[in-house]
C-alpha atoms as a PDB file:
ATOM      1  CA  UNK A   1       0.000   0.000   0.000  1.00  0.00           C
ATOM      2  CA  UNK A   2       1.257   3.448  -0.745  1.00  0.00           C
ATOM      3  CA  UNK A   3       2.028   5.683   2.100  1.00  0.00           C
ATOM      4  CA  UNK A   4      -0.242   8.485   1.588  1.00  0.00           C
ATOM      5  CA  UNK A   5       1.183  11.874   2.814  1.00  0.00           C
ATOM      6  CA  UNK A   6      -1.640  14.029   1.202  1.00  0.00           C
ATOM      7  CA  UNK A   7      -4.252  13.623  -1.253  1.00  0.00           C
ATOM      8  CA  UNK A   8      -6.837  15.341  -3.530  1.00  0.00           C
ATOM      9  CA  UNK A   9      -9.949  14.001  -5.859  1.00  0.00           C
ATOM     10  CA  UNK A  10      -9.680  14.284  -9.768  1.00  0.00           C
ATOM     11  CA  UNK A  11     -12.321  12.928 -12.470  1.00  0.00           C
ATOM     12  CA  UNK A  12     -11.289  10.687 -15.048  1.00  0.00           C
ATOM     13  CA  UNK A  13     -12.393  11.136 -18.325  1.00  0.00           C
ATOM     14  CA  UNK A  14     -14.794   8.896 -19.994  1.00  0.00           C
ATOM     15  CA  UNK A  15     -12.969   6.139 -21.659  1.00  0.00           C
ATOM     16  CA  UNK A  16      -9.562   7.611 -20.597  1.00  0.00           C
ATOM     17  CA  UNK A  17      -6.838   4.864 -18.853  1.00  0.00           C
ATOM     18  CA  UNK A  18      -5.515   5.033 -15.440  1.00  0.00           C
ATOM     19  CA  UNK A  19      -2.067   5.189 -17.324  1.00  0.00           C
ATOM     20  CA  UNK A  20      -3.538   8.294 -19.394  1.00  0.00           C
ATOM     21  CA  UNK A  21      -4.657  10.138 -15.980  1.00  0.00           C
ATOM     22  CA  UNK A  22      -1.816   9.404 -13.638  1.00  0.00           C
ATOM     23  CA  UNK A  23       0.407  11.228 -16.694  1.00  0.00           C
ATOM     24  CA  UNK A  24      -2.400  13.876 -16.668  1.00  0.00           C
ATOM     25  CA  UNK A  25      -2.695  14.629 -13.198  1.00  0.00           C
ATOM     26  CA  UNK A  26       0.633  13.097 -11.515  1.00  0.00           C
ATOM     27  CA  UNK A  27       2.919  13.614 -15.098  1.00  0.00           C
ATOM     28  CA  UNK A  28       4.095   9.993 -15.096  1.00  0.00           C
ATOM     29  CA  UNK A  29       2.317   7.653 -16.628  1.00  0.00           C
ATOM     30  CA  UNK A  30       3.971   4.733 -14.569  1.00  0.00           C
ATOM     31  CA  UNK A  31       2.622   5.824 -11.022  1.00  0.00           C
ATOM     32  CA  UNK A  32      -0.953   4.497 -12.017  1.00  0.00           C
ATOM     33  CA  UNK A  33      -0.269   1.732  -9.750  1.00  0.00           C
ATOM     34  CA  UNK A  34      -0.410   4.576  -6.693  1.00  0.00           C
ATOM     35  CA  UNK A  35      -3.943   5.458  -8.115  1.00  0.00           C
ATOM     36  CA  UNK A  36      -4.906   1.691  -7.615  1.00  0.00           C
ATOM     37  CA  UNK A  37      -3.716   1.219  -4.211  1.00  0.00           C
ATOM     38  CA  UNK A  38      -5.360   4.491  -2.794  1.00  0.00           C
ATOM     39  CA  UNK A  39      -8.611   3.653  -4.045  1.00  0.00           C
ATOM     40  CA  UNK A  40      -8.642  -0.199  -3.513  1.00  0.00           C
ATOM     41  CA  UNK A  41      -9.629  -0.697  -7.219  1.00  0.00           C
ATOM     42  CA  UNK A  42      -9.263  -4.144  -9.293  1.00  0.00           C
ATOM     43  CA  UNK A  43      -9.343  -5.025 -12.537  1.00  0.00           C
ATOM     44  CA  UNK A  44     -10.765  -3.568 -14.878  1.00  0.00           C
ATOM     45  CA  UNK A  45     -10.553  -0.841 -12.458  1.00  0.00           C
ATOM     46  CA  UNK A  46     -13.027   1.762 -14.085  1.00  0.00           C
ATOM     47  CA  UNK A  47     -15.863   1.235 -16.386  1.00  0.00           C
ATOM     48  CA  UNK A  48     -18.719   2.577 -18.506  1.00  0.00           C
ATOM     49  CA  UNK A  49     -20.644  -0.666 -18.115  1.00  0.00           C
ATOM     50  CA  UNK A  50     -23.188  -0.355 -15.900  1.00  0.00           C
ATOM     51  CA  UNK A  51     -23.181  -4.328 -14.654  1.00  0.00           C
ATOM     52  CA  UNK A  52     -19.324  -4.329 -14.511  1.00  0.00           C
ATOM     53  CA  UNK A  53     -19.586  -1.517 -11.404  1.00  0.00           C
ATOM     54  CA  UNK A  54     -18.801  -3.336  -7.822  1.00  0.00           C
ATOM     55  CA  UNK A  55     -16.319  -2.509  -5.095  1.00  0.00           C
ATOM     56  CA  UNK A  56     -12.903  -1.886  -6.633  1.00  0.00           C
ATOM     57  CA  UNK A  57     -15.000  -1.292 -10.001  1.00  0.00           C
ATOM     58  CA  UNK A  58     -15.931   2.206 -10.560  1.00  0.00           C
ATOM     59  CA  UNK A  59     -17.979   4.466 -13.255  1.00  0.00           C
ATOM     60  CA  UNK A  60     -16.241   6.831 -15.050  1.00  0.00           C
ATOM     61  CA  UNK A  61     -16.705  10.526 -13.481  1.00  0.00           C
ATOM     62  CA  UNK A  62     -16.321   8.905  -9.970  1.00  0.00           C
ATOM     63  CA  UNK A  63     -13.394  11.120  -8.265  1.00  0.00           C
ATOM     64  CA  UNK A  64     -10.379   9.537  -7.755  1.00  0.00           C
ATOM     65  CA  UNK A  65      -7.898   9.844  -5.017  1.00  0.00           C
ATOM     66  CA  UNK A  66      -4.748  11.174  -6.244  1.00  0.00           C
ATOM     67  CA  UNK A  67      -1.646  11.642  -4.087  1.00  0.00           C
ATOM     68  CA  UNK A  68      -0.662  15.283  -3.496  1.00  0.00           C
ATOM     69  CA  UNK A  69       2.828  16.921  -1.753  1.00  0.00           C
ATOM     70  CA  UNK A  70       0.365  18.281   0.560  1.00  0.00           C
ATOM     71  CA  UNK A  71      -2.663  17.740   2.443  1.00  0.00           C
ATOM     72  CA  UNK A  72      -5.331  19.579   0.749  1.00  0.00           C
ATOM     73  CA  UNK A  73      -8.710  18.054   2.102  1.00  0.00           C
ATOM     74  CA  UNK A  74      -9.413  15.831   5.276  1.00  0.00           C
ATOM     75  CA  UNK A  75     -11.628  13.714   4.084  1.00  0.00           C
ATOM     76  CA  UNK A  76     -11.879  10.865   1.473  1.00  0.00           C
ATOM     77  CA  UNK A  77     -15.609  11.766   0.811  1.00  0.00           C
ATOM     78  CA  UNK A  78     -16.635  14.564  -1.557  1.00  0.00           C
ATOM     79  CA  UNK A  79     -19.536  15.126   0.184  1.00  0.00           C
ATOM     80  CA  UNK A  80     -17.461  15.600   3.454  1.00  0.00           C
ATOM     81  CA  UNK A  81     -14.986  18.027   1.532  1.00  0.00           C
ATOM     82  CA  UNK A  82     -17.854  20.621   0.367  1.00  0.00           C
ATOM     83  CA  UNK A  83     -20.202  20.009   3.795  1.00  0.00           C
ATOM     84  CA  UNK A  84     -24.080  20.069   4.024  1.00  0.00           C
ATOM     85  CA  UNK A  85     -26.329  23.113   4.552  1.00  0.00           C
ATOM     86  CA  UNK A  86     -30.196  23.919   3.971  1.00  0.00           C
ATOM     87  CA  UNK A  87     -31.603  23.326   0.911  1.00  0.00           C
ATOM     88  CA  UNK A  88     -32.911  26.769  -0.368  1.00  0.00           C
ATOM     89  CA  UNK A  89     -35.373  26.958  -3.544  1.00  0.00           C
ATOM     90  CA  UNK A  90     -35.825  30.462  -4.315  1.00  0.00           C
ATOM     91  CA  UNK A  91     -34.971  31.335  -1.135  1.00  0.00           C
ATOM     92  CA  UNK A  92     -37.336  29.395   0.909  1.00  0.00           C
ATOM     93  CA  UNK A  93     -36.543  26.131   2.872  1.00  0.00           C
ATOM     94  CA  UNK A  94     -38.020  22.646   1.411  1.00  0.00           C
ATOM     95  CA  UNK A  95     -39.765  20.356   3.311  1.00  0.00           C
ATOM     96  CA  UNK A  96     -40.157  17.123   3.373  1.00  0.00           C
ATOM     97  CA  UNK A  97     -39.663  15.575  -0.604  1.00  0.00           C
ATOM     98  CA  UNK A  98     -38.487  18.263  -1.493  1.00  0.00           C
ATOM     99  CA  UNK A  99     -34.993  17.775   0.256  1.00  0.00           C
ATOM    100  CA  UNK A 100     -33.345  14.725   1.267  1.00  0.00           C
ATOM    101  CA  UNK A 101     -34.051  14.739   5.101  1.00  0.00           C
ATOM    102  CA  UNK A 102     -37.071  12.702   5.225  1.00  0.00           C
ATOM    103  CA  UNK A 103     -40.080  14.872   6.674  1.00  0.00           C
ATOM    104  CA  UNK A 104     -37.570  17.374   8.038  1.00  0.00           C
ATOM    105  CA  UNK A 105     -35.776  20.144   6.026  1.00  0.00           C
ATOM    106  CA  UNK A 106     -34.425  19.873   3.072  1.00  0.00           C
ATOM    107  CA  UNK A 107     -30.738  19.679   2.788  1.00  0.00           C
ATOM    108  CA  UNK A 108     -28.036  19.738   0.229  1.00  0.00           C
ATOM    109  CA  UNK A 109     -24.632  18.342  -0.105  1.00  0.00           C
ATOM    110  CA  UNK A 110     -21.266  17.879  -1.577  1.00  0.00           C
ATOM    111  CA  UNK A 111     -21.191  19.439  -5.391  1.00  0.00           C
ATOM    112  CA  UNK A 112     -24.534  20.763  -5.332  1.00  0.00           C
ATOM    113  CA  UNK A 113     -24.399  22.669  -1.553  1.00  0.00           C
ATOM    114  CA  UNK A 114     -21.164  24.038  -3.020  1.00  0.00           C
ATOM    115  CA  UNK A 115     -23.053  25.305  -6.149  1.00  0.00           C
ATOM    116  CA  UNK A 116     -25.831  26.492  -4.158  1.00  0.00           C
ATOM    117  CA  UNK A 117     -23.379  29.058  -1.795  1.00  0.00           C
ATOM    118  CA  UNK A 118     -22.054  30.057  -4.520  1.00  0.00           C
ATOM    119  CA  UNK A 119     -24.852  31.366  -6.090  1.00  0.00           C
ATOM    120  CA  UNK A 120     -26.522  32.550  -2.669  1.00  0.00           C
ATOM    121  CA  UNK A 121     -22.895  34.718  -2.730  1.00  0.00           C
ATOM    122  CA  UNK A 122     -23.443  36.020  -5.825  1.00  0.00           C
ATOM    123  CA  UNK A 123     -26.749  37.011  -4.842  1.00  0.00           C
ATOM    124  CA  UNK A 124     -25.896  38.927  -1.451  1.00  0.00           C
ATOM    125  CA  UNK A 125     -24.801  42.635  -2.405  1.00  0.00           C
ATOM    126  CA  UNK A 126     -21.151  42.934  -0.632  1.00  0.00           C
ATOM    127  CA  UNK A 127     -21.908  44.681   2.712  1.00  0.00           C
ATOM    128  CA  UNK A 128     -25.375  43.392   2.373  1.00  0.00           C
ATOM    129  CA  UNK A 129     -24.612  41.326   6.129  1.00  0.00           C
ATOM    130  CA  UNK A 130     -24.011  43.397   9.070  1.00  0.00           C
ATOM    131  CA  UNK A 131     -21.860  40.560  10.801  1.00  0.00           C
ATOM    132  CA  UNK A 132     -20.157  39.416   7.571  1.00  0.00           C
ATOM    133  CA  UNK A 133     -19.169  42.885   5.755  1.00  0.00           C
ATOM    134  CA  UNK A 134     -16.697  41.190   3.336  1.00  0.00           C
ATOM    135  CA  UNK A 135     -19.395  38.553   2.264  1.00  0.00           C
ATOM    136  CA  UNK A 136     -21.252  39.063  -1.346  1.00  0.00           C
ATOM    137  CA  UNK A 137     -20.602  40.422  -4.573  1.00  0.00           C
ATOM    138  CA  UNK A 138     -20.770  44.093  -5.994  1.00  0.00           C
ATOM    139  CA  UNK A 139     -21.926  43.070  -9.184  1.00  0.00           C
ATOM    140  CA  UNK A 140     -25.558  44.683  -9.144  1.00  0.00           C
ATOM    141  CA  UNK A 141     -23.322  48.231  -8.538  1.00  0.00           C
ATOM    142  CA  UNK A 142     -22.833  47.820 -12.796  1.00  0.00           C
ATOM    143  CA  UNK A 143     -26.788  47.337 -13.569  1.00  0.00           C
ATOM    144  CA  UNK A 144     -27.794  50.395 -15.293  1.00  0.00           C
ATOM    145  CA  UNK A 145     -24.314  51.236 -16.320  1.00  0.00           C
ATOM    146  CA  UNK A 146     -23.871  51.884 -19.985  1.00  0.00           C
ATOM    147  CA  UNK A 147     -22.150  48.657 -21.425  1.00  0.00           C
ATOM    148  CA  UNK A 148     -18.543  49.281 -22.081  1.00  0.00           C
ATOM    149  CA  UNK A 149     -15.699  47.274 -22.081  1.00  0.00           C
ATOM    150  CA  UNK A 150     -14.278  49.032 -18.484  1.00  0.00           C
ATOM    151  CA  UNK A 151     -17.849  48.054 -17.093  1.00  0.00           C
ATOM    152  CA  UNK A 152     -17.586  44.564 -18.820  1.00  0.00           C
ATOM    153  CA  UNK A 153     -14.180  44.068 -17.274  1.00  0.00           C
ATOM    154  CA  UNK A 154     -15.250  45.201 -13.645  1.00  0.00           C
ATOM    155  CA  UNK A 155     -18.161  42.849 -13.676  1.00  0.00           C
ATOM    156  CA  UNK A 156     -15.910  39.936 -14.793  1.00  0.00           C
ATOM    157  CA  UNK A 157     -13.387  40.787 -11.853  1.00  0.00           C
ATOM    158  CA  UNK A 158     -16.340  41.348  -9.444  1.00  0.00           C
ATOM    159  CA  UNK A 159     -17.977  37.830 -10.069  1.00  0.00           C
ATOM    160  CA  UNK A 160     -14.232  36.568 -10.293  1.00  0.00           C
ATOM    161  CA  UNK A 161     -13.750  37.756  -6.914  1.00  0.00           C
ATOM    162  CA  UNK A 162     -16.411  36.430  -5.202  1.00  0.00           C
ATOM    163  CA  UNK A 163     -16.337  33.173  -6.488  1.00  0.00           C
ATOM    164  CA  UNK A 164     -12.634  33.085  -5.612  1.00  0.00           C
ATOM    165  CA  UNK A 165     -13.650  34.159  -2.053  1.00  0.00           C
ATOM    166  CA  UNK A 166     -14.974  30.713  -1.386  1.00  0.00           C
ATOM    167  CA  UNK A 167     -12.524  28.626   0.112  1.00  0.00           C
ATOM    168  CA  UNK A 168     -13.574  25.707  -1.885  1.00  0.00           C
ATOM    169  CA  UNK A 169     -12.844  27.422  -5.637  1.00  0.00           C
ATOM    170  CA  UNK A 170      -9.382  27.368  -6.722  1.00  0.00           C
ATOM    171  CA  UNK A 171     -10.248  28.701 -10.117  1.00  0.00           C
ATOM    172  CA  UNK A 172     -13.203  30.480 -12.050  1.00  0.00           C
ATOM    173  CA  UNK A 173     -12.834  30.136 -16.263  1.00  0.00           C
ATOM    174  CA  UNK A 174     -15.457  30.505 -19.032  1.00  0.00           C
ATOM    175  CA  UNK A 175     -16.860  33.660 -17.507  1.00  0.00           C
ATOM    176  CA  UNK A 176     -20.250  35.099 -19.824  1.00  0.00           C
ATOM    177  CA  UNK A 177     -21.588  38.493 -18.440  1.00  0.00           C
ATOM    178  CA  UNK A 178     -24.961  40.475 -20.810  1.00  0.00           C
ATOM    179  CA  UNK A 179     -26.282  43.369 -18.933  1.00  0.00           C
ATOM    180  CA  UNK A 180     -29.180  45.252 -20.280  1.00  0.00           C
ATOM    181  CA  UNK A 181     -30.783  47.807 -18.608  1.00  0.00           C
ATOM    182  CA  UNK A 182     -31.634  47.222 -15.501  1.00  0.00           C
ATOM    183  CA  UNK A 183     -30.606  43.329 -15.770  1.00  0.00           C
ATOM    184  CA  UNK A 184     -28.206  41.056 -15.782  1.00  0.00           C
ATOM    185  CA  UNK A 185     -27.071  37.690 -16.652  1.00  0.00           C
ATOM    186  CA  UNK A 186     -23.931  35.766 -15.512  1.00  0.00           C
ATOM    187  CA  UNK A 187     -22.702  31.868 -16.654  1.00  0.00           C
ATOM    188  CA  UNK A 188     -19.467  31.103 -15.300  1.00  0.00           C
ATOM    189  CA  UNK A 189     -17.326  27.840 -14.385  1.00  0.00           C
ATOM    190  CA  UNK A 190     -15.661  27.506 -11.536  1.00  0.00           C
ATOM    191  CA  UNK A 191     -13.072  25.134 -10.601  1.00  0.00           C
ATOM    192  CA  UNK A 192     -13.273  23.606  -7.142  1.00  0.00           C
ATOM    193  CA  UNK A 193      -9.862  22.391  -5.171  1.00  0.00           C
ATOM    194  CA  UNK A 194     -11.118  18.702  -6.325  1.00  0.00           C
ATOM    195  CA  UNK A 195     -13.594  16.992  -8.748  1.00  0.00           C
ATOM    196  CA  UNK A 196     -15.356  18.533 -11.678  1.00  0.00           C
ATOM    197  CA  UNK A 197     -15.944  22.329 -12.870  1.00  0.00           C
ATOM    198  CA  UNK A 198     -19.357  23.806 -11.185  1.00  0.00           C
ATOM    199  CA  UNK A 199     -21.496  25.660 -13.572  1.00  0.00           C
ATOM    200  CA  UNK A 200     -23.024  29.127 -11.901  1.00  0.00           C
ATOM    201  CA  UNK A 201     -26.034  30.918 -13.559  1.00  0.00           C
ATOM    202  CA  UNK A 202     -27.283  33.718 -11.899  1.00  0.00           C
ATOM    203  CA  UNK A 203     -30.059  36.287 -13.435  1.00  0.00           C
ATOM    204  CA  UNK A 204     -30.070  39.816 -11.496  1.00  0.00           C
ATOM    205  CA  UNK A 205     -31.978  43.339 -11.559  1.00  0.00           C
ATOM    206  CA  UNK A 206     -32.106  46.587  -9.999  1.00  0.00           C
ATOM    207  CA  UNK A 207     -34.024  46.084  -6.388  1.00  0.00           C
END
C-alpha cells in the first residue's frame, strides 16, 4: 500500500486509462499503480458498463484519489470536503420531498451545496450582512451602467472575486456576463480544489 502523505480528488475522463490520468494529473504515466492502491480498485478498475460496477470497479466521473505533496482536504468523501447546509429553492426552505431529510428540512450536499453558496454569494450585495461585511458580490453596482468594455471588465473581476472568495474554488474560467438595462445575466465555471468544474447561472436586476 502506498504511504499516503496528502491527497486530492480528480475525475477521469470517460474512456480515458488510469495510465492516461496518472500522466495527466501526476505527469508519469507509470505511477498508475499509486492510483490503484489508494482507491482499492481491481481489474478492470473503471468502467462505462453499468453491470461491470462493484467494489474496486468504478464508473467513469467517480473522483479519484490522487496523491498530493500536501494535504489539501481531510476527508476521502466529496460530500465531506464541500459540507451540508439547507436546501434553499428560491430562497425558501423545502420540506419534506423536497430535500433529502425525510419529513424534516431539506438539505443539500457535496457538489450541489457548493453550487448552491455560490450562487446565494453572488446574490448577497457585498456589505449586504451586518456581521459578515466582506461577504457578497458588488456586481448589481454595474446594472444600469452603460455597457462598455471598463464596465464589462469590472463585472468579470467582481464575479471573479467572489467566487474566488470561497474557500472551496481554486479557479473560475469561461466567464459570460450580458447586462441590459436594468438586468443582468452571468454563466461562469468555476473550478473547485477537487472533482469537476461547477457551472453558476445567476439572473439579477435593480431592487
Amino acid at each position: 500500500m502506498t504511504a499516503l502523505t496528502g491527497f486530492r480528488h480528480a475525475d477521469m475522463v470517460w474512456g480515458e486509462s488510469l495510465q492516461a490520468f496518472a500522466l495527466r494529473e501526476l505527469g508519469d504515466a507509470a505511477r498508475w499503480g499509486e492510483i490503484v492502491d489508494i482507491n482499492n480498485l481491481i481489474p478492470p478498475y473503471v468502467t462505462s458498463d453499468p453491470a461491470q460496477i462493484r467494489d474496486g470497479v468504478v464508473p467513469y466521473s467517480t473522483p479519484l484519489l490522487v496523491p498530493s505533496p500536501q494535504r489539501q482536504v481531510e476527508s476521502t468523501s466529496p460530500d465531506r470536503l464541500f459540507e451540508r447546509d439547507i436546501a434553499l429553492v428560491d430562497g425558501r426552505l423545502t420540506i419534506g420531498e423536497e430535500g433529502t431529510a425525510g419529513s424534516g428540512v431539506g438539505v443539500v450536499s457535496g457538489i450541489e451545496n457548493l453550487s448552491q453558496a455560490l450562487r446565494h454569494r453572488i446574490e448577497t450585495d457585498h456589505d449586504e450582512l451586518l456581521f459578515h461585511p466582506r461577504y457578497g458580490c458588488r456586481i448589481r453596482e454595474i446594472i444600469g451602467t452603460t455597457n462598455t468594455r471598463p464596465s464589462s471588465t469590472l463585472s468579470r473581476e467582481y464575479i471573479r472575486a467572489a467566487l474566488l472568495s470561497d474557500p472551496r474554488i481554486k479557479d473560475v474560467r469561461t466567464m459570460r456576463i450580458n447586462a441590459a438595462g436594468d438586468s443582468i445575466n452571468i454563466q461562469a465555471e468555476a473550478i473547485p480544489i477537487t472533482g469537476r468544474a461547477v457551472d453558476v447561472d445567476f439572473g439579477a436586476t435593480v431592487r
